[in-house]
C-alpha atoms as a PDB file:
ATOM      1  CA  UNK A   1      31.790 -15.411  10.357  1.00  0.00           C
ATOM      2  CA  UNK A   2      29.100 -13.607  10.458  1.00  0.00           C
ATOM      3  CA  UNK A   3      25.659 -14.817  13.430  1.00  0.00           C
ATOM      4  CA  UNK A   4      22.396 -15.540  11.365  1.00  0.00           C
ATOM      5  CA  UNK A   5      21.173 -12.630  12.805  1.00  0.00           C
ATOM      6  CA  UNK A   6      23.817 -10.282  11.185  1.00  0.00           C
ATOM      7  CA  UNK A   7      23.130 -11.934   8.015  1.00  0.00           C
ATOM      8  CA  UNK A   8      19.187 -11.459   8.846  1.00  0.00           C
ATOM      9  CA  UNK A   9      19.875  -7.657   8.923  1.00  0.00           C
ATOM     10  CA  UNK A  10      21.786  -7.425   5.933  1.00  0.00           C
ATOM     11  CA  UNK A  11      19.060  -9.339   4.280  1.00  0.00           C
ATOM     12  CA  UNK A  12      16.410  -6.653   5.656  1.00  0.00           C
ATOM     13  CA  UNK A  13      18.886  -3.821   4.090  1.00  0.00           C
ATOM     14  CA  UNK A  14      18.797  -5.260   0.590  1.00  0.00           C
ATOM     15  CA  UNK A  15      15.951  -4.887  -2.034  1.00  0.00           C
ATOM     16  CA  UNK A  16      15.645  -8.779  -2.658  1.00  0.00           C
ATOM     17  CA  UNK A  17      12.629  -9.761  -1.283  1.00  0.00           C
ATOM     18  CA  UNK A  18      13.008 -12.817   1.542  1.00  0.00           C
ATOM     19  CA  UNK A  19      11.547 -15.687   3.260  1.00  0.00           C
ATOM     20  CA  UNK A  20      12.648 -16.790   6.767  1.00  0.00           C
ATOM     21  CA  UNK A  21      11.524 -20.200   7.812  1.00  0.00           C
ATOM     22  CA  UNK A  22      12.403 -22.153  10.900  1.00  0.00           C
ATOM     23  CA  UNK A  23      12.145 -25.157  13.374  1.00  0.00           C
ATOM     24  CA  UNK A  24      10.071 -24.898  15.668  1.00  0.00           C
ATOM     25  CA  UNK A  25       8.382 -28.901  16.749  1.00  0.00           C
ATOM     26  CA  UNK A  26      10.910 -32.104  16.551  1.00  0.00           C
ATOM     27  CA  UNK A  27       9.693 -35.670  16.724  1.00  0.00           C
ATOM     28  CA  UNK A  28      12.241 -38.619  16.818  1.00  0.00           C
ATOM     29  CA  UNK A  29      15.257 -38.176  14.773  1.00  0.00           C
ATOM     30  CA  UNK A  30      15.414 -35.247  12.665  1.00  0.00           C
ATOM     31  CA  UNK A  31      18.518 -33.407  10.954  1.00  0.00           C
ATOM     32  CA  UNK A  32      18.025 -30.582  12.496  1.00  0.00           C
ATOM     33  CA  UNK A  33      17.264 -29.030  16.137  1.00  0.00           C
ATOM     34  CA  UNK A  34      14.298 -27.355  17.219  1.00  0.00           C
ATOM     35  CA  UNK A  35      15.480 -23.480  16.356  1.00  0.00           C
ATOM     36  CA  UNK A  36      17.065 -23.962  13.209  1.00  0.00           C
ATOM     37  CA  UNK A  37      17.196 -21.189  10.829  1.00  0.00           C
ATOM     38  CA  UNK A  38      17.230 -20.409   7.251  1.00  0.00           C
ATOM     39  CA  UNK A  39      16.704 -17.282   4.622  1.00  0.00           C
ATOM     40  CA  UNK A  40      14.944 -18.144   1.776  1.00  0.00           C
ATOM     41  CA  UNK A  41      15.993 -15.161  -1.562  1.00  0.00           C
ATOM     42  CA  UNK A  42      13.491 -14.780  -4.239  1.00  0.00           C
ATOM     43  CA  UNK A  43      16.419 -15.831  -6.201  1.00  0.00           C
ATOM     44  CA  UNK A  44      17.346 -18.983  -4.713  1.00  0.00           C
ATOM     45  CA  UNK A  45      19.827 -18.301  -2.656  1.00  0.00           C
ATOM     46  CA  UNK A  46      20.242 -19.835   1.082  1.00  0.00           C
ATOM     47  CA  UNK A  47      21.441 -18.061   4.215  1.00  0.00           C
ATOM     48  CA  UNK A  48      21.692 -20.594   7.235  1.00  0.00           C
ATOM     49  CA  UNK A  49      20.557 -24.200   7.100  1.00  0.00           C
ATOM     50  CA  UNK A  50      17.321 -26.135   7.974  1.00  0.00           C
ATOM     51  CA  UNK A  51      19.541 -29.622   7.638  1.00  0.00           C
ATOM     52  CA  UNK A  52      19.773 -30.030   3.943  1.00  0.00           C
ATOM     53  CA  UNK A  53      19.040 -32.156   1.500  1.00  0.00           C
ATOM     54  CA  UNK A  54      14.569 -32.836   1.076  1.00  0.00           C
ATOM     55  CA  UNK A  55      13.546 -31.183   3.861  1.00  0.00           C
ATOM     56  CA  UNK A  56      15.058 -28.141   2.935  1.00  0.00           C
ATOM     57  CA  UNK A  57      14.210 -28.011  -0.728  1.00  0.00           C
ATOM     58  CA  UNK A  58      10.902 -28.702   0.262  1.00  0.00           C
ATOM     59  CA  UNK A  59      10.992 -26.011   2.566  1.00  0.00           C
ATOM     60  CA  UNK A  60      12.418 -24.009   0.183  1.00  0.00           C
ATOM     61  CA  UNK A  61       9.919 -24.429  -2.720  1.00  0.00           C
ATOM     62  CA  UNK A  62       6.959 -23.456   0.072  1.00  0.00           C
ATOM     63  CA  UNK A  63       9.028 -20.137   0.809  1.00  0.00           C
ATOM     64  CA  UNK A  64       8.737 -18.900  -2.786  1.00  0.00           C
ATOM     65  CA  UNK A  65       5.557 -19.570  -2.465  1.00  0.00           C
ATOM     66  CA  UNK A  66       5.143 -17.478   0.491  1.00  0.00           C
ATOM     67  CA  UNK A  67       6.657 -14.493  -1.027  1.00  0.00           C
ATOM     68  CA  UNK A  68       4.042 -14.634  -4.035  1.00  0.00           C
ATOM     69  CA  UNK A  69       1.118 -14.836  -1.941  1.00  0.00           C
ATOM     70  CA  UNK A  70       2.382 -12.744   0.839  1.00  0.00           C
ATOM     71  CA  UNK A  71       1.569 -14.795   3.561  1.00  0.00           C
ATOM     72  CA  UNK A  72       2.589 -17.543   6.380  1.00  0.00           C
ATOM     73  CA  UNK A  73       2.809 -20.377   6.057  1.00  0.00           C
ATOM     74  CA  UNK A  74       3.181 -23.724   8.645  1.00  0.00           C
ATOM     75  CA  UNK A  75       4.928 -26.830   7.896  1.00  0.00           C
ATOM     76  CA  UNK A  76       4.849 -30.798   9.356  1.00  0.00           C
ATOM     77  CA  UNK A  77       6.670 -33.337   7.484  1.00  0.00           C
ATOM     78  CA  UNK A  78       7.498 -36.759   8.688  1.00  0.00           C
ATOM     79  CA  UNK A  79      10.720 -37.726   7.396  1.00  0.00           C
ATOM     80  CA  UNK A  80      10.430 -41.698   6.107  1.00  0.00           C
ATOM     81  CA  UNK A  81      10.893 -43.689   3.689  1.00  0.00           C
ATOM     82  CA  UNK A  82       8.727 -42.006   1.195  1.00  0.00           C
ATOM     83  CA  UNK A  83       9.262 -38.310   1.703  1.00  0.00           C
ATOM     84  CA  UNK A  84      13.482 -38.967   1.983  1.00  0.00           C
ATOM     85  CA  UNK A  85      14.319 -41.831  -0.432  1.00  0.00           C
ATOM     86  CA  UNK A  86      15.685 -39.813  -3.375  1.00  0.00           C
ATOM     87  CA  UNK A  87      17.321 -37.185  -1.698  1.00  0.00           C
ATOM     88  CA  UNK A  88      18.980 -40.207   0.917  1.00  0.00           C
ATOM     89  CA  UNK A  89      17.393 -38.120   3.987  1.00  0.00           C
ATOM     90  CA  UNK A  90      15.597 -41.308   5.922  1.00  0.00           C
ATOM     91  CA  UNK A  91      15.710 -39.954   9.248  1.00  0.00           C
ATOM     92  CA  UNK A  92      12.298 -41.701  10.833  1.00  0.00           C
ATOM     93  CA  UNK A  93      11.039 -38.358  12.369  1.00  0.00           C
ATOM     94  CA  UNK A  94       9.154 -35.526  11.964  1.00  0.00           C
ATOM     95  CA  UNK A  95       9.431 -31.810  11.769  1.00  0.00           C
ATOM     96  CA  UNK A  96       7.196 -28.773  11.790  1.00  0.00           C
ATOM     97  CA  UNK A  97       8.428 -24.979  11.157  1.00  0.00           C
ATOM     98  CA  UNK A  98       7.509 -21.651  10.276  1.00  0.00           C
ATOM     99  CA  UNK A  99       7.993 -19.671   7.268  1.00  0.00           C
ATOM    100  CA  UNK A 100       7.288 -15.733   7.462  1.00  0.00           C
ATOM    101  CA  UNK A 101       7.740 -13.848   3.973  1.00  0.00           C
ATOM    102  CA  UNK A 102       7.211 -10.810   6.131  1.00  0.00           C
ATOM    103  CA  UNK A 103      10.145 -11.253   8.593  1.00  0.00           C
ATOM    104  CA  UNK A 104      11.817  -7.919   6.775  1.00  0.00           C
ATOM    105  CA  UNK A 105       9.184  -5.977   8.803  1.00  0.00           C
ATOM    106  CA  UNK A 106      11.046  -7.213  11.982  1.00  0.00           C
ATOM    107  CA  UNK A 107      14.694  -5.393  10.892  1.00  0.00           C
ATOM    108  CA  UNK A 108      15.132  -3.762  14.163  1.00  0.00           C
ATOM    109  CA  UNK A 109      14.681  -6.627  16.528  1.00  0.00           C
ATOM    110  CA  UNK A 110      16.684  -8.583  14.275  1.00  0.00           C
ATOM    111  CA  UNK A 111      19.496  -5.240  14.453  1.00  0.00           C
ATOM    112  CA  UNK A 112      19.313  -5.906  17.731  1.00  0.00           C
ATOM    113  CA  UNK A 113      19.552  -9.308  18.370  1.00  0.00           C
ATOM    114  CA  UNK A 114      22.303  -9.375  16.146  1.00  0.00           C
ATOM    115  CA  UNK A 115      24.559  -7.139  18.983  1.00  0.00           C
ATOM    116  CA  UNK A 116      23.456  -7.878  21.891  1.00  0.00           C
ATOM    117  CA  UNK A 117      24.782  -7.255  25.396  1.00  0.00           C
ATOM    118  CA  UNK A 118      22.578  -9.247  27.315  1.00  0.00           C
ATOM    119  CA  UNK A 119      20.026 -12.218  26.889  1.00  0.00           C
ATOM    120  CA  UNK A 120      16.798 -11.116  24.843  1.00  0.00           C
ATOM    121  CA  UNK A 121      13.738 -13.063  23.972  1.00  0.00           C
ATOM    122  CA  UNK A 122      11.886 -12.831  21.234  1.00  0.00           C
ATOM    123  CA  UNK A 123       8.828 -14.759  19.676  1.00  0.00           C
ATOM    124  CA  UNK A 124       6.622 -15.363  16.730  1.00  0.00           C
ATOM    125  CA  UNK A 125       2.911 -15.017  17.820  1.00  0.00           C
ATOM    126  CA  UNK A 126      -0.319 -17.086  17.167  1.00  0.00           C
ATOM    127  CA  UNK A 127      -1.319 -14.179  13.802  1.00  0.00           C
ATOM    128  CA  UNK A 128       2.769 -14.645  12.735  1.00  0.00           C
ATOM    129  CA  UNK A 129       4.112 -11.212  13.946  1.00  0.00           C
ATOM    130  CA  UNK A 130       7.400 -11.240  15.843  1.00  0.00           C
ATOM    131  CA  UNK A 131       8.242  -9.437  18.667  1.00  0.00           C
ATOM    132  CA  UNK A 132      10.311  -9.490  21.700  1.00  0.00           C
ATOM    133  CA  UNK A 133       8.964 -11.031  24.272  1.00  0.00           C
ATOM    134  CA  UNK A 134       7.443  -9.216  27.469  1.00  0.00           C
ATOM    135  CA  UNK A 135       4.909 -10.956  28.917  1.00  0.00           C
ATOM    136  CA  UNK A 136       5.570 -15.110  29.533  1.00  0.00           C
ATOM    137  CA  UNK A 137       1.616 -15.146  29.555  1.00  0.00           C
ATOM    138  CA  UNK A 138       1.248 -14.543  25.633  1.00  0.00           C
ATOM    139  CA  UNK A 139       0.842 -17.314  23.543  1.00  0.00           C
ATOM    140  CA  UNK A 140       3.584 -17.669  20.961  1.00  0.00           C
ATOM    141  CA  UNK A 141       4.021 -20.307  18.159  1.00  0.00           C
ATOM    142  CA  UNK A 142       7.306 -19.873  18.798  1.00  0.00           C
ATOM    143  CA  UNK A 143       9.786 -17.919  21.483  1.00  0.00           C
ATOM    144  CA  UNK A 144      13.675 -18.487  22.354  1.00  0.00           C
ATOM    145  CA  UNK A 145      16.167 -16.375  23.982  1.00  0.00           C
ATOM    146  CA  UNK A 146      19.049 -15.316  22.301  1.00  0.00           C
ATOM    147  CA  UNK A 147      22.429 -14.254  24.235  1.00  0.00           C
ATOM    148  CA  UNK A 148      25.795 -12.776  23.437  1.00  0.00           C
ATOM    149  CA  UNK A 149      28.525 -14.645  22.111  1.00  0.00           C
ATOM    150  CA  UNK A 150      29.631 -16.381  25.559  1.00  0.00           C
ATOM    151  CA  UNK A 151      33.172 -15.290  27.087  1.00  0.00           C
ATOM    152  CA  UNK A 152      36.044 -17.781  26.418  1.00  0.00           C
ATOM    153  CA  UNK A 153      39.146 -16.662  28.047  1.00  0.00           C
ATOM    154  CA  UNK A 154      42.595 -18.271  27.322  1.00  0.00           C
ATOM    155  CA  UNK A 155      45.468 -18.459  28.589  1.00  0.00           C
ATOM    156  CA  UNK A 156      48.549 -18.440  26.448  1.00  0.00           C
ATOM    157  CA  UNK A 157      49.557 -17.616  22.692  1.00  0.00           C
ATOM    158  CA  UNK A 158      51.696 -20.648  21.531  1.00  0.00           C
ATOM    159  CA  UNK A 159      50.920 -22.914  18.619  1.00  0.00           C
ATOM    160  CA  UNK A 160      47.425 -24.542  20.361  1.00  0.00           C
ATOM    161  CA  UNK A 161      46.144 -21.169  20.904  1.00  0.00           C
ATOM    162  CA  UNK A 162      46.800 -19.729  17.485  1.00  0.00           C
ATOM    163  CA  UNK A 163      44.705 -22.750  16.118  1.00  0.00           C
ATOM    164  CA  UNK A 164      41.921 -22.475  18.498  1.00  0.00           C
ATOM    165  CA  UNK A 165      41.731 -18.631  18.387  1.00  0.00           C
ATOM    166  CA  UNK A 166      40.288 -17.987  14.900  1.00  0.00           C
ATOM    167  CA  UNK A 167      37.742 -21.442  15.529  1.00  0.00           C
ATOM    168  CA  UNK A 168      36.494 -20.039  18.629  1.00  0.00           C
ATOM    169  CA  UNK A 169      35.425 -16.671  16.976  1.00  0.00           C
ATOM    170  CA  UNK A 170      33.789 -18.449  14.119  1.00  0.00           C
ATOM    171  CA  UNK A 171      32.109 -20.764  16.873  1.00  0.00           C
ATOM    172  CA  UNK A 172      30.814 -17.361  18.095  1.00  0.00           C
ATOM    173  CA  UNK A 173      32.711 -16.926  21.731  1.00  0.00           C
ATOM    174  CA  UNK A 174      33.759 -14.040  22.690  1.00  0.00           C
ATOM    175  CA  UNK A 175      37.619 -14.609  23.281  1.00  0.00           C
ATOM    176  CA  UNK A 176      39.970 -12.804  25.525  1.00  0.00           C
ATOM    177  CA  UNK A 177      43.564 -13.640  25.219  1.00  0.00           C
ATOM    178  CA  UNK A 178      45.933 -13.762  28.313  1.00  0.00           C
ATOM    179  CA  UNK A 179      49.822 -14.098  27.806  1.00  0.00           C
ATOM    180  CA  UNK A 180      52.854 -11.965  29.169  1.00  0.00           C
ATOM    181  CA  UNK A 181      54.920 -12.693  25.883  1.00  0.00           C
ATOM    182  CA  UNK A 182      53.992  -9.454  23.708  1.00  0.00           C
ATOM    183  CA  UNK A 183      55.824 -10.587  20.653  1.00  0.00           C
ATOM    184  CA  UNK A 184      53.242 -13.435  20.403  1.00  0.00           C
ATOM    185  CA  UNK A 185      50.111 -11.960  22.079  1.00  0.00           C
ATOM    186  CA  UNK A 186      49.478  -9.678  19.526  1.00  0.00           C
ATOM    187  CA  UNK A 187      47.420  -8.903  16.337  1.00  0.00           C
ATOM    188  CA  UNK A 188      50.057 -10.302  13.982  1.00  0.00           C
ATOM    189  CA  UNK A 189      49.435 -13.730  14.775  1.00  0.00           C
ATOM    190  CA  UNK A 190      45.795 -13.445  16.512  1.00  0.00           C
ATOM    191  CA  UNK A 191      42.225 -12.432  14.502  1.00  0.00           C
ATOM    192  CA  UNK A 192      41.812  -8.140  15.274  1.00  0.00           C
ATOM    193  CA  UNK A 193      38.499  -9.506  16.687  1.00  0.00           C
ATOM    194  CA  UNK A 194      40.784 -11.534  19.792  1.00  0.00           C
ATOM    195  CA  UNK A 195      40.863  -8.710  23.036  1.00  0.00           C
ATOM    196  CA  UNK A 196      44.496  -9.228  24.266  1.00  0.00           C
ATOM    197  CA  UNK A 197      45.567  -8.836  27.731  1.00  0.00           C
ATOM    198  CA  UNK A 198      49.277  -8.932  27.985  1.00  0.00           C
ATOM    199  CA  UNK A 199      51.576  -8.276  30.991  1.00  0.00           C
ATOM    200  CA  UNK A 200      53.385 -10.250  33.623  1.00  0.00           C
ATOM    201  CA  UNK A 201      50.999 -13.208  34.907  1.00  0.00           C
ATOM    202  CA  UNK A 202      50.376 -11.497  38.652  1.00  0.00           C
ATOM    203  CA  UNK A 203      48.782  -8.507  37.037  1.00  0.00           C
ATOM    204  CA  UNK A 204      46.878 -10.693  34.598  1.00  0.00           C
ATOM    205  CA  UNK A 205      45.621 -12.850  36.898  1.00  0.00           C
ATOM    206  CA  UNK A 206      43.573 -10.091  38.740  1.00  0.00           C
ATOM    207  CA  UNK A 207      41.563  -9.210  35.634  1.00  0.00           C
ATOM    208  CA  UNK A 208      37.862  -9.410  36.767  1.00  0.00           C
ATOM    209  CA  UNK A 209      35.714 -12.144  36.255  1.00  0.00           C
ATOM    210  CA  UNK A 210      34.035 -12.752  32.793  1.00  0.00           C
ATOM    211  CA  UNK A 211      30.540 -12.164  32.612  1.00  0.00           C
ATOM    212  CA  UNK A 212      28.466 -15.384  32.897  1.00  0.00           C
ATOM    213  CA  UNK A 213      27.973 -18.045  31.665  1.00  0.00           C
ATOM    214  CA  UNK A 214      31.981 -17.862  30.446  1.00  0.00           C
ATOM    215  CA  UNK A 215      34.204 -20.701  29.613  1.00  0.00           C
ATOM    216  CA  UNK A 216      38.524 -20.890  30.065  1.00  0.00           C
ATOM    217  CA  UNK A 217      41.326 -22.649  28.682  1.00  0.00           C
ATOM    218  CA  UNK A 218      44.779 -23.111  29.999  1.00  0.00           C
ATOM    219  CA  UNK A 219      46.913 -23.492  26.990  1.00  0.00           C
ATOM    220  CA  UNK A 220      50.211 -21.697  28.429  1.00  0.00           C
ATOM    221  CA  UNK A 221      53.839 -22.658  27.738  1.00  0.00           C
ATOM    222  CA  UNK A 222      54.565 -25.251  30.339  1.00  0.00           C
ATOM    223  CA  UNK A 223      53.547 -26.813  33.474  1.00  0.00           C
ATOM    224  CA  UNK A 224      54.638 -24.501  36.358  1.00  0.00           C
ATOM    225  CA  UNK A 225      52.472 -21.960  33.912  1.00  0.00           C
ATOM    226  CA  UNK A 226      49.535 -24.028  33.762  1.00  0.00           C
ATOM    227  CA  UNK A 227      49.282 -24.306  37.048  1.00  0.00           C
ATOM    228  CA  UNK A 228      49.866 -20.976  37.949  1.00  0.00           C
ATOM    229  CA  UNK A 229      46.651 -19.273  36.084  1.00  0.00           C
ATOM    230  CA  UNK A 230      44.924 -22.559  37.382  1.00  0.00           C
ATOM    231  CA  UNK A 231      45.767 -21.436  41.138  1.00  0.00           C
ATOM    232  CA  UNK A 232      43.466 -18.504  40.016  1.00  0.00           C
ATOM    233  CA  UNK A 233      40.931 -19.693  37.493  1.00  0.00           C
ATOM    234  CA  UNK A 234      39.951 -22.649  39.379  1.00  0.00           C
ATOM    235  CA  UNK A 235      37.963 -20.131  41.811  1.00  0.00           C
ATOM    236  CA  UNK A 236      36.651 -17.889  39.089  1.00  0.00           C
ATOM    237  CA  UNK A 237      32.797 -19.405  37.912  1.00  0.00           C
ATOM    238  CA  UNK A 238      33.267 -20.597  34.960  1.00  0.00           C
ATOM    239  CA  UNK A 239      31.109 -22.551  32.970  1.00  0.00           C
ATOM    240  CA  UNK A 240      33.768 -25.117  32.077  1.00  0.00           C
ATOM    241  CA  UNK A 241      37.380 -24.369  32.325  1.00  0.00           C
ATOM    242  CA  UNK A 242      40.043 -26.997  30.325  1.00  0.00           C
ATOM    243  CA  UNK A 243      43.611 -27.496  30.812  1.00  0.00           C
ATOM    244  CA  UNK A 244      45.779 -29.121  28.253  1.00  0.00           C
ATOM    245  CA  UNK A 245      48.235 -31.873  29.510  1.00  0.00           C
ATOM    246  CA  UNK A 246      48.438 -35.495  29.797  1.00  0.00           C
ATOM    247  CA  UNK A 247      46.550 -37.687  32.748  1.00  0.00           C
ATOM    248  CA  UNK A 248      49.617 -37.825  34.540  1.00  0.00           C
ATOM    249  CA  UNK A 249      49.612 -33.833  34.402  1.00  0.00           C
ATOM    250  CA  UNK A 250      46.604 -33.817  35.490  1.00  0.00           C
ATOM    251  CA  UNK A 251      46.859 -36.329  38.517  1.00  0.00           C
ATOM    252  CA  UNK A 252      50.219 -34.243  39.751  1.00  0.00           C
ATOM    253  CA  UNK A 253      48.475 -30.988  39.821  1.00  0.00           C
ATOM    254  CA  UNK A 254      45.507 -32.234  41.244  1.00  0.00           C
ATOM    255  CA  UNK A 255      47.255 -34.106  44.299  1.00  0.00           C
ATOM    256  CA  UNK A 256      49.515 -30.746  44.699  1.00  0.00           C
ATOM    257  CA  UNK A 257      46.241 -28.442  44.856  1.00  0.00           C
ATOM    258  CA  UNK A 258      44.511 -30.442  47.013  1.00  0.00           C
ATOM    259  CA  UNK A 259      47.671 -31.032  49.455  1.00  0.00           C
ATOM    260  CA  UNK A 260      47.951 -27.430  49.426  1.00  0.00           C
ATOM    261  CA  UNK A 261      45.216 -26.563  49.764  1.00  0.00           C
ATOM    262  CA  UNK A 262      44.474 -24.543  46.887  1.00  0.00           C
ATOM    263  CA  UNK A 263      41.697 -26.039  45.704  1.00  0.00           C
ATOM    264  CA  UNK A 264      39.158 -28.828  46.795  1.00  0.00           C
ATOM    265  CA  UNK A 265      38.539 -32.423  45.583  1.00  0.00           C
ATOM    266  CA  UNK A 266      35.086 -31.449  44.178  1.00  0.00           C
ATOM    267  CA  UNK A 267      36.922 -27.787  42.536  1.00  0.00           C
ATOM    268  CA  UNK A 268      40.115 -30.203  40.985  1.00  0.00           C
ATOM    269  CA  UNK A 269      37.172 -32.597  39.556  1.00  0.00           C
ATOM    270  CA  UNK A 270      35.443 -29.764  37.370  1.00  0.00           C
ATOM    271  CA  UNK A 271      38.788 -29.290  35.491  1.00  0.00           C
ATOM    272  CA  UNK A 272      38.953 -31.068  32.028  1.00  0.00           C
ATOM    273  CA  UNK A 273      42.649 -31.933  31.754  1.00  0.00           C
ATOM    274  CA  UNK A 274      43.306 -33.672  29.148  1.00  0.00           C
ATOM    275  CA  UNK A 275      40.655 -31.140  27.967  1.00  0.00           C
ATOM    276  CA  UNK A 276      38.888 -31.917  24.183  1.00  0.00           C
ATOM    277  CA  UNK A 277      37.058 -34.756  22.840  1.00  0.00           C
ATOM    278  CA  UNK A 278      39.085 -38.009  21.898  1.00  0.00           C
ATOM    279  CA  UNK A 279      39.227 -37.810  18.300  1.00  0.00           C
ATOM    280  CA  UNK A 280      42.769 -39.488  18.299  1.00  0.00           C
ATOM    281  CA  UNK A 281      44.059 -35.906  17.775  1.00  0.00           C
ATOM    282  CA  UNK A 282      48.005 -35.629  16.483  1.00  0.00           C
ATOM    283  CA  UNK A 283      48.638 -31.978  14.548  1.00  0.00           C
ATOM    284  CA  UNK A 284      47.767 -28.444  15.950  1.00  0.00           C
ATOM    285  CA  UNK A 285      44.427 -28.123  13.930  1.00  0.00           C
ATOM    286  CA  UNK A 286      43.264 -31.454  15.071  1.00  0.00           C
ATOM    287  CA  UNK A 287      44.108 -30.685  18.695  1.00  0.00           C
ATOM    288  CA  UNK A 288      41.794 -27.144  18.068  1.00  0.00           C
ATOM    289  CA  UNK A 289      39.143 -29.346  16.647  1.00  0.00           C
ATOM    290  CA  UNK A 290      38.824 -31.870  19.854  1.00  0.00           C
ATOM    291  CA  UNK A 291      39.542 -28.541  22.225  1.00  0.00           C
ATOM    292  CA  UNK A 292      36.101 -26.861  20.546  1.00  0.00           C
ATOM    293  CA  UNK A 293      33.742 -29.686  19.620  1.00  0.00           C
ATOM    294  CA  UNK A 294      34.117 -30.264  23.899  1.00  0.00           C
ATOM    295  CA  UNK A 295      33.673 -26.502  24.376  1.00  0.00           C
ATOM    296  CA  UNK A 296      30.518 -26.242  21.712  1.00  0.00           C
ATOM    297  CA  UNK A 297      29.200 -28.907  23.598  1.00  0.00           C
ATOM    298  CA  UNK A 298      29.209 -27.472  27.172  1.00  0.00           C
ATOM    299  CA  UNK A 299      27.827 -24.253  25.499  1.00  0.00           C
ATOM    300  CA  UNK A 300      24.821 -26.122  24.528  1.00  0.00           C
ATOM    301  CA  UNK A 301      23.992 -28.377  27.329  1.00  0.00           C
ATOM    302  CA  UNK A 302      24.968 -24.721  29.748  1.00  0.00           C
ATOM    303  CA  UNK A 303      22.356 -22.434  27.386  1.00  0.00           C
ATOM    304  CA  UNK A 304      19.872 -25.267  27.621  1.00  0.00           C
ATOM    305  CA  UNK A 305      19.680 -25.565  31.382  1.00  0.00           C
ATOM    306  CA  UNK A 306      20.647 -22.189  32.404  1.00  0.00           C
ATOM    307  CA  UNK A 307      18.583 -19.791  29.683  1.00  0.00           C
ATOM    308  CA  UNK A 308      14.167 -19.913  29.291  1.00  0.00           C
ATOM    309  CA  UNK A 309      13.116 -21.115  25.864  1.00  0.00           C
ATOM    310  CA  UNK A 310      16.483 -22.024  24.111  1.00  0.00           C
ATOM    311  CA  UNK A 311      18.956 -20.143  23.095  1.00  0.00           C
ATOM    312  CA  UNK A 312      20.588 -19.366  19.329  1.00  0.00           C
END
């Protein structure tokens, strides 16, 4: 799966002429987030998503628009009764946006922001050029940061982790694979885009720490496993690190750490064992689901707090 951002520069390479429109005001409950991103073709097509159904057909109409006139446009809608009634979008709020017919113009920031090694922030100003941002005293009509795909590192290569694998890379995380079983960490059963680390667990577990913010999951074989790459991970600063097992996993390993003295009360606490989102989860792909829905969840709430103006 490709980011927006790679699809934004493959857009700029191609000789159909484009609209980009965005989110960039919410009020009440919308369908979308503040950020939101779409590519409006000359020929209808639709890269991305503004939330569907009126809203973005109106939007939609307004970008063609844009691209015979050649210039920017600003949109508000409030989302009621009247505007959403055919289309079955009654949300109550309100939305405003952007749409640029000359965001083409911008190919190298978008080149950029599509492989990026670090956070970068970038803006539409008040006359509708974009640029990356350099000075927090401009005034923008709209500015976010963008970062990397964030560092998910898991341990193991069973059944759970060949499920969650292929998710997590079209969830855009950057996933490192740890197992010392070579005939299943390997590119036969993983995505070539999975980095594999494979050898016996005391030389995997010294593998430096992830760049931040990074997220782990303890998906290994069994138990005395588990609770061996948790003896490490538990002191490495991750953003959220998950264990799978049942409470009464859970409530061993935590009285053992903290008896040893491997780990604190407050350390054993920040562990999400069972880790995923009760969605009465029975098969492999349904446990993957619950695992990712937690782990897109602490990705948001961690880019909100920890990045300036958003993140995409």
């Amino acid at each position: 799966m490709h980011t927006f951002f790679e699809q934004l520069t493959k857009a700029c390479g191609e000789s159909q002429p484009f609209s980009l429109a965005m989110i960039t005001g919410t009020k009440g409950s919308s369908p979308q987030r503040i950020g939101a991103k779409a590519i409006f073709f000359h020929d209808g097509k639709i890269a991305g998503t503004l939330g569907g159904g009126c809203l973005e057909a109106e939007v939609q109409a307004r970008a063609r628009r844009t691209l015979i006139s050649g210039k920017p446009d600003t949109f508000e809608m409030v989302l009621d009764h009247d505007f959403g009634w055919d289309d079955g979008l009654i949300c109550g709020g309100s939305v405003s946006g952007l749409i640029l017919p000359h965001a083409k113009e911008a190919a190298s920031l978008w080149a950029s922001l599509a492989s990026l090694s670090e956070p970068v922030s970038w803006g539409v100003r008040k006359d509708f050029s974009i640029a990356q941002v350099s000075s927090a005293n401009e005034d923008w009509l709209y500015r976010e940061t963008v970062s990397p795909p964030c560092p998910l590192w898991i341990a193991g290569s069973g059944h759970v982790a060949r499920a969650v694998v292929p998710l997590a890379l079209q969830l855009q995380f950057d996933v490192t694979l740890f197992d010392d079983r070579p005939g299943l960490a390997n590119h036969e059963f993983f995505p070539p885009q999975t980095r594999l680390v494979v050898g016996p667990w005391h030389e995997l577990l010294n593998e430096p720490p992830p760049r931040s913010p990074a997220f782990g999951l303890i998906v290994t074989r069994g138990h005395q496993h588990d609770a061996l790459v948790l003896t490490e991970w538990i002191h490495l600063s991750f953003a959220f690190l998950g264990m799978i097992g049942s409470r009464r996993k859970a409530r061993v390993i935590r009285e053992q750490f903290v008896r040893q003295k491997i780990a604190s009360p407050d350390q054993m606490a920040q562990v999400a064992c069972p880790v995923g989102i009760d969605i009465q989860a029975q098969t492999t792909p349904e446990i993957a689901v619950s695992i990712l829905a937690q782990y897109v969840q602490k990705r948001s709430e961690c880019l909100r707090h920890c990045l300036p103006g958003g993140a995409s």
